[in-house]
Protein backbone atom coordinates (compact mmCIF):
# COMPACT_ATOMS: atom_id res chain seq x y z
CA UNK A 1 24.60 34.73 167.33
CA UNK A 2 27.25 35.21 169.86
CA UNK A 3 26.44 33.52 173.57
CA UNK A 4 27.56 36.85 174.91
CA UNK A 5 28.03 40.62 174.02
CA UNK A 6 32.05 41.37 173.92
CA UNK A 7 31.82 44.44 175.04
CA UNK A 8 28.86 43.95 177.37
CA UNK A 9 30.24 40.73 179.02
CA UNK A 10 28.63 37.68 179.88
CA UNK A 11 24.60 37.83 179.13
CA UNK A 12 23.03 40.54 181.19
CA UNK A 13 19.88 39.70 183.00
CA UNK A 14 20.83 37.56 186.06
CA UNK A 15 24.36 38.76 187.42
CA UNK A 16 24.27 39.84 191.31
CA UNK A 17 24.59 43.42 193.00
CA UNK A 18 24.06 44.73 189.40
CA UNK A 19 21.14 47.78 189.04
CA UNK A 20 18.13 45.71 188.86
CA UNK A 21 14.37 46.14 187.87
CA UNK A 22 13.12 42.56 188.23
CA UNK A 23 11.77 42.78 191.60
CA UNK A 24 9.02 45.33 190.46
CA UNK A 25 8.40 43.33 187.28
CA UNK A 26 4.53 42.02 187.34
CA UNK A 27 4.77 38.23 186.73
CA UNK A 28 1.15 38.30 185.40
CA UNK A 29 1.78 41.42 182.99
CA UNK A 30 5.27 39.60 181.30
CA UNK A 31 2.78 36.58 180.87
CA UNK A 32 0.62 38.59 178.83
CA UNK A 33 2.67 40.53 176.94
CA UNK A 34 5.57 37.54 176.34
CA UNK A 35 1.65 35.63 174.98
CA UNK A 36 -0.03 38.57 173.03
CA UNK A 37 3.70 39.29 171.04
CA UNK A 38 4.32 35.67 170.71
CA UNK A 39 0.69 35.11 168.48
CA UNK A 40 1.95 38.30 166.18
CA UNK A 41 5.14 37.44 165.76
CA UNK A 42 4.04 35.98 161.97
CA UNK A 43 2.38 39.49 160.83
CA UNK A 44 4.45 41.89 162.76
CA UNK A 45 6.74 42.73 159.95
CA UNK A 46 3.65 43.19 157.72
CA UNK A 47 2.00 45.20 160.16
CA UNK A 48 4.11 48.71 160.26
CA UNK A 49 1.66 51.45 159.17
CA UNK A 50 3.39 54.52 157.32
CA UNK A 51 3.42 56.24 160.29
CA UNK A 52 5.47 53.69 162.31
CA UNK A 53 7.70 53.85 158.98
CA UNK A 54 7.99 57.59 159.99
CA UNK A 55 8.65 57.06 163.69
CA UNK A 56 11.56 54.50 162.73
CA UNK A 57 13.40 56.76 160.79
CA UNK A 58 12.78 59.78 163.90
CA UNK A 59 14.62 56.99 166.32
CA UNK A 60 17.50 56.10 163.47
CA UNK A 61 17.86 59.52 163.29
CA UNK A 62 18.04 60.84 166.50
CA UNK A 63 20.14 57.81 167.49
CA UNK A 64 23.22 58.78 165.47
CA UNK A 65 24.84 55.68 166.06
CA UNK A 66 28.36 55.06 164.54
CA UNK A 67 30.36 52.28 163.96
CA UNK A 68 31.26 50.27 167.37
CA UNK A 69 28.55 52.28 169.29
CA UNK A 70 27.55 49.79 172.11
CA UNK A 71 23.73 50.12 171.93
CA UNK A 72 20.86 48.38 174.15
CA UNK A 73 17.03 47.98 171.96
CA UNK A 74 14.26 47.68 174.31
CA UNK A 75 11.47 45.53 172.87
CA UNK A 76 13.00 44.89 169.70
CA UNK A 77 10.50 42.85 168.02
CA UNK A 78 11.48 41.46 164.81
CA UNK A 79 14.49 44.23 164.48
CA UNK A 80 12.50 47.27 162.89
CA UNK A 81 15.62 49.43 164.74
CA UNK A 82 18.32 47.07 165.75
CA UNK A 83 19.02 45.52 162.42
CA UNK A 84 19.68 48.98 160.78
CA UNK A 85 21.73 50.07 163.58
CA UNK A 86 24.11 46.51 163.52
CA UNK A 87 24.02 46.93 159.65
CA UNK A 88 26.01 50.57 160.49
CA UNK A 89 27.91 49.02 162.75
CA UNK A 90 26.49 49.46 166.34
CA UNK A 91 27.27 46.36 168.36
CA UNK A 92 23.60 46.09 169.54
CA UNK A 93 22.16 43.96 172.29
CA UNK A 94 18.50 43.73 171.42
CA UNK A 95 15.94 42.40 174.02
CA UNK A 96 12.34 41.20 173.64
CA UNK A 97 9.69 39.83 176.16
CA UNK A 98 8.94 37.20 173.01
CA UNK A 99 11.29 34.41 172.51
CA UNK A 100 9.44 34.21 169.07
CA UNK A 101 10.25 38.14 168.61
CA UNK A 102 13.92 37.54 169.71
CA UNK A 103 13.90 33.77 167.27
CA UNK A 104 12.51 36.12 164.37
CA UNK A 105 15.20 38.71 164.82
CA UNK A 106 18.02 36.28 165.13
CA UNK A 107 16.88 34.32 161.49
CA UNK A 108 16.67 37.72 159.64
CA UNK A 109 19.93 38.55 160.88
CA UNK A 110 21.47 35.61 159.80
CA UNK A 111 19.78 35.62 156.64
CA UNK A 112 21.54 39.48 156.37
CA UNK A 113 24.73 38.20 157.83
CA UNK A 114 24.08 41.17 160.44
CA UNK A 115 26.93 39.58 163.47
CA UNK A 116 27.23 42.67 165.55
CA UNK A 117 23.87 41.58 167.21
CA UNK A 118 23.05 39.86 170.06
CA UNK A 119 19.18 38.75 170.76
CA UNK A 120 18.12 38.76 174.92
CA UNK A 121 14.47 36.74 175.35
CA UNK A 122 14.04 38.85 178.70
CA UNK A 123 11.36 40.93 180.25
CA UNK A 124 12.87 44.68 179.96
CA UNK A 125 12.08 45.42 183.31
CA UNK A 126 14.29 42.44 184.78
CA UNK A 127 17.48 43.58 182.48
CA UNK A 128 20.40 43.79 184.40
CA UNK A 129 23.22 45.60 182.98
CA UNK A 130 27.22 46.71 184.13
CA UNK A 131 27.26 50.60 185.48
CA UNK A 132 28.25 52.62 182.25
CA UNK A 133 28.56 50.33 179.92
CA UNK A 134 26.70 51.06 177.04
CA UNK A 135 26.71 54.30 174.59
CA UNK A 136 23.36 54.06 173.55
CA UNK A 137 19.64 53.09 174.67
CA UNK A 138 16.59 53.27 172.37
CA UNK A 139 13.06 51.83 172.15
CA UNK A 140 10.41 52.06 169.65
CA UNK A 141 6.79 52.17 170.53
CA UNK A 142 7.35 49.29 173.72
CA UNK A 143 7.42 51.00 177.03
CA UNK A 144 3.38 51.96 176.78
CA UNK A 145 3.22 48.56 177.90
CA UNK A 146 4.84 48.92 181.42
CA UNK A 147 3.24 50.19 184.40
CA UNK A 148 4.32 53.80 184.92
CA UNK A 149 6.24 53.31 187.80
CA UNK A 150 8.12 50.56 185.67
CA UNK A 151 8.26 53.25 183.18
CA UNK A 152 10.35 55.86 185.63
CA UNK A 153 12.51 52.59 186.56
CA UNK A 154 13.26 51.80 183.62
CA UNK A 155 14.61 55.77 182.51
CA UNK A 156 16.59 55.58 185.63
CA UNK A 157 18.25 52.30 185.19
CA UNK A 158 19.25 53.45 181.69
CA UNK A 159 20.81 56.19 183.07
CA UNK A 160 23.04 53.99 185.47
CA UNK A 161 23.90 51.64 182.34
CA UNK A 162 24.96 54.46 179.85
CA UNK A 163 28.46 56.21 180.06
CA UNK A 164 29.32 59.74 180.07
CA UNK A 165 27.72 61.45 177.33
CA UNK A 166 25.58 58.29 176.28
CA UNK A 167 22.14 59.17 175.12
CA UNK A 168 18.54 57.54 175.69
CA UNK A 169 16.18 57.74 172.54
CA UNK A 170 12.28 57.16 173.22
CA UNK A 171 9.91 57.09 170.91
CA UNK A 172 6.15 56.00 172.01
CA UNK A 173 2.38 56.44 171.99
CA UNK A 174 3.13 59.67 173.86
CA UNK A 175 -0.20 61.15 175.31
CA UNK A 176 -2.42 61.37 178.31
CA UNK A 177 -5.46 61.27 180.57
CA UNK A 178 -7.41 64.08 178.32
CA UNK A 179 -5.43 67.02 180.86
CA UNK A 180 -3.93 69.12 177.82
CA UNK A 181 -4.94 70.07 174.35
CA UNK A 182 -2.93 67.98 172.38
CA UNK A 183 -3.84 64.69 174.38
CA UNK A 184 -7.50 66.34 173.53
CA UNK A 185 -6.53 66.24 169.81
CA UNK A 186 -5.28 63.19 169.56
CA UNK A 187 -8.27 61.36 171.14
CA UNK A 188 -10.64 63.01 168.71
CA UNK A 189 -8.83 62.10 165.75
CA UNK A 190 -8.20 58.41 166.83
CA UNK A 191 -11.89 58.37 167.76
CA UNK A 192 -13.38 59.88 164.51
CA UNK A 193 -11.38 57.87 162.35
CA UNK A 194 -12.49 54.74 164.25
CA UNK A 195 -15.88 56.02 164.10
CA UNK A 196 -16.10 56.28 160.66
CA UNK A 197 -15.17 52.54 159.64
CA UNK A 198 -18.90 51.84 161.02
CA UNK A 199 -19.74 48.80 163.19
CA UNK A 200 -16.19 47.18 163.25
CA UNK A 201 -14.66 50.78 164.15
CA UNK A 202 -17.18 51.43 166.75
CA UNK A 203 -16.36 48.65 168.31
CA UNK A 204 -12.69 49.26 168.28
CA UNK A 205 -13.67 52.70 169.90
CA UNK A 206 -15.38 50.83 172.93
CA UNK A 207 -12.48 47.88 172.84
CA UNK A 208 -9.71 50.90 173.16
CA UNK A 209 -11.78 53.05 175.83
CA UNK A 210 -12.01 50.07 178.14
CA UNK A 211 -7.88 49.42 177.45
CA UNK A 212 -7.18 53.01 178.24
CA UNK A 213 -9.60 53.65 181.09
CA UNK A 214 -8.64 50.46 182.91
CA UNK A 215 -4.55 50.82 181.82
CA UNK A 216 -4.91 46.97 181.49
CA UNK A 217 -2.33 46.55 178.41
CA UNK A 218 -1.63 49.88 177.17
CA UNK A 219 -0.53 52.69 179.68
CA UNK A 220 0.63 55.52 177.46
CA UNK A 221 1.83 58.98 179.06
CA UNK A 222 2.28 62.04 178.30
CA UNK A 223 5.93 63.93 176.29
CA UNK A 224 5.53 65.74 179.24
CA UNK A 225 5.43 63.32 181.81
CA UNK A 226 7.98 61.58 179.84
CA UNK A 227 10.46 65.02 179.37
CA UNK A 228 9.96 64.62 183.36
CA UNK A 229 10.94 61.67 184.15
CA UNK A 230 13.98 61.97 182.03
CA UNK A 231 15.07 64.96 183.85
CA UNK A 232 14.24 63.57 187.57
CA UNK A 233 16.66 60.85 186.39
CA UNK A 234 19.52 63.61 185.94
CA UNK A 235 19.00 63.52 182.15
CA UNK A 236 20.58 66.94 180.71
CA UNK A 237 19.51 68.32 176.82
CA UNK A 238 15.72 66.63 177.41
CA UNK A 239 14.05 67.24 173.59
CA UNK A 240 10.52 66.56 173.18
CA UNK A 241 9.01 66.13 169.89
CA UNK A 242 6.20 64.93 167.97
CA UNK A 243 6.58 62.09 165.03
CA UNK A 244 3.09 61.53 163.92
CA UNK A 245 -0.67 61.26 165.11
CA UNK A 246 0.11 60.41 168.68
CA UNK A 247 3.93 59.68 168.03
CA UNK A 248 6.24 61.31 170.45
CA UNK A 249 9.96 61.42 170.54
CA UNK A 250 12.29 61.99 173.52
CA UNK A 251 15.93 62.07 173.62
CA UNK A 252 17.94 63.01 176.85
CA UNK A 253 21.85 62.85 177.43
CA UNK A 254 23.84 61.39 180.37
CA UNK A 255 26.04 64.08 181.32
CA UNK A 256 29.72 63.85 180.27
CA UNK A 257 32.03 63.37 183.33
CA UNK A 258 33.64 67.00 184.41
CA UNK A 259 37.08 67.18 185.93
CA UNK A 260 39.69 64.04 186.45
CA UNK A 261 38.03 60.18 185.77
């Protein structure tokens, strides 16, 4: 892998008066997420159900990347989108809390001969990128993990990094605190099919309550809040959509420049 992106410069993450999320990154949070994806870094390419299979294809999809498309992957993992999108021809920079994720990603490239990738070991919310510089932002079932605040930062900062007419893809664990019917739904169909895998599942049920009532390591929100936050952001052409089970999808556009450069 190339020490730095050539279209993207030098390696993001540290340069000065750049747009900048790592003063309201949580030092104890990046500990615990860079430890909890470290430990499944060995399983996480066996552990896709055939619904993230389904949500993969919704971000590939709604991506529509194209050959030398300069494209950012928040919380790549082991590559589940970035791979396919350097195999097309997307020069992607892909960025992981996990050194072990970002380690992973790098040997299957290789092993591919994928070189239009570049792997960043880097909290997402202290990424640091040029003003318009990319055509492209996407993440795949990561950004649950951030505070929401962190969450509204980070939709805004990808706004400043994309150019004219660059698009942000989200797809996530997209539902909320019980306040509509569909976040209604989805919590009594995660519950009953807990519930009916007997002790182990019941205890899953309590394990999960206590993770989303206390937002401790998953903090998902609602497609609406998310539609929201996308269009406070100046976002134009916000779609909603669901993938699967509690699978959401949102795409918004940076609005092409009008009049002279």
């Amino acid at each position: 892998m190339n020490s730095s992106n050539p279209v993207l410069g030098p390696r993001p993450g540290r340069e000065a008066g750049r747009h900048s999320l790592a003063r309201f990154a949580t030092e104890n949070a990046v500990r615990r997420q860079r430890r909890v994806w470290s430990g499944r870094v060995a399983s996480w390419d066996q552990h896709g159900s055939a619904g993230l299979v389904k949500v993969t294809a919704a971000v590939l999809d709604a991506a529509g990347a194209t050959p030398d498309t300069q494209v950012v992957d928040l919380g790549c993992g082991t590559g589940q989108i970035c791979l396919p999108l350097a195999m097309q021809g997307a020069q992607v920079l892909a960025v992981d809390v996990s050194s072990a994720m970002v380690r992973r990603l790098q040997s299957e490239a290789q092993r591919l001969g994928v070189t239009r990738l570049e792997g960043l070991a880097l909290p997402i919310e202290e990424l640091v990128l040029p003003e318009e510089s990319v055509d492209l932002v996407v993440s795949s079932y990561a950004l649950h993990h951030l505070r929401d605040a962190d969450k509204a930062r980070l939709v805004s900062a990808a706004f400043y990094w994309l150019r004219p007419g660059g698009r942000l893809v989200v797809a996530d664990m997209m539902f909320g605190r019980g306040g509509s019917s569909r976040d209604r739904a989805i919590i009594r169909s995660k519950v009953a099919a807990l519930a009916s895998r007997g002790p182990g599942g019941w205890w899953r049920i309590v394990k999960n309550a206590g993770r989303y009532l206390l937002r401790v390591q998953e903090r998902p929100v609602s497609m609406d809040t998310w539609t929201a936050m996308l269009a406070r952001s100046g976002f134009t052409g916000v779609a909603a959509t669901t993938i699967v089970a509690e699978a959401g999808l949102v795409v918004g556009h940076r609005p092409e420049r009008s009049g002279p450069a």
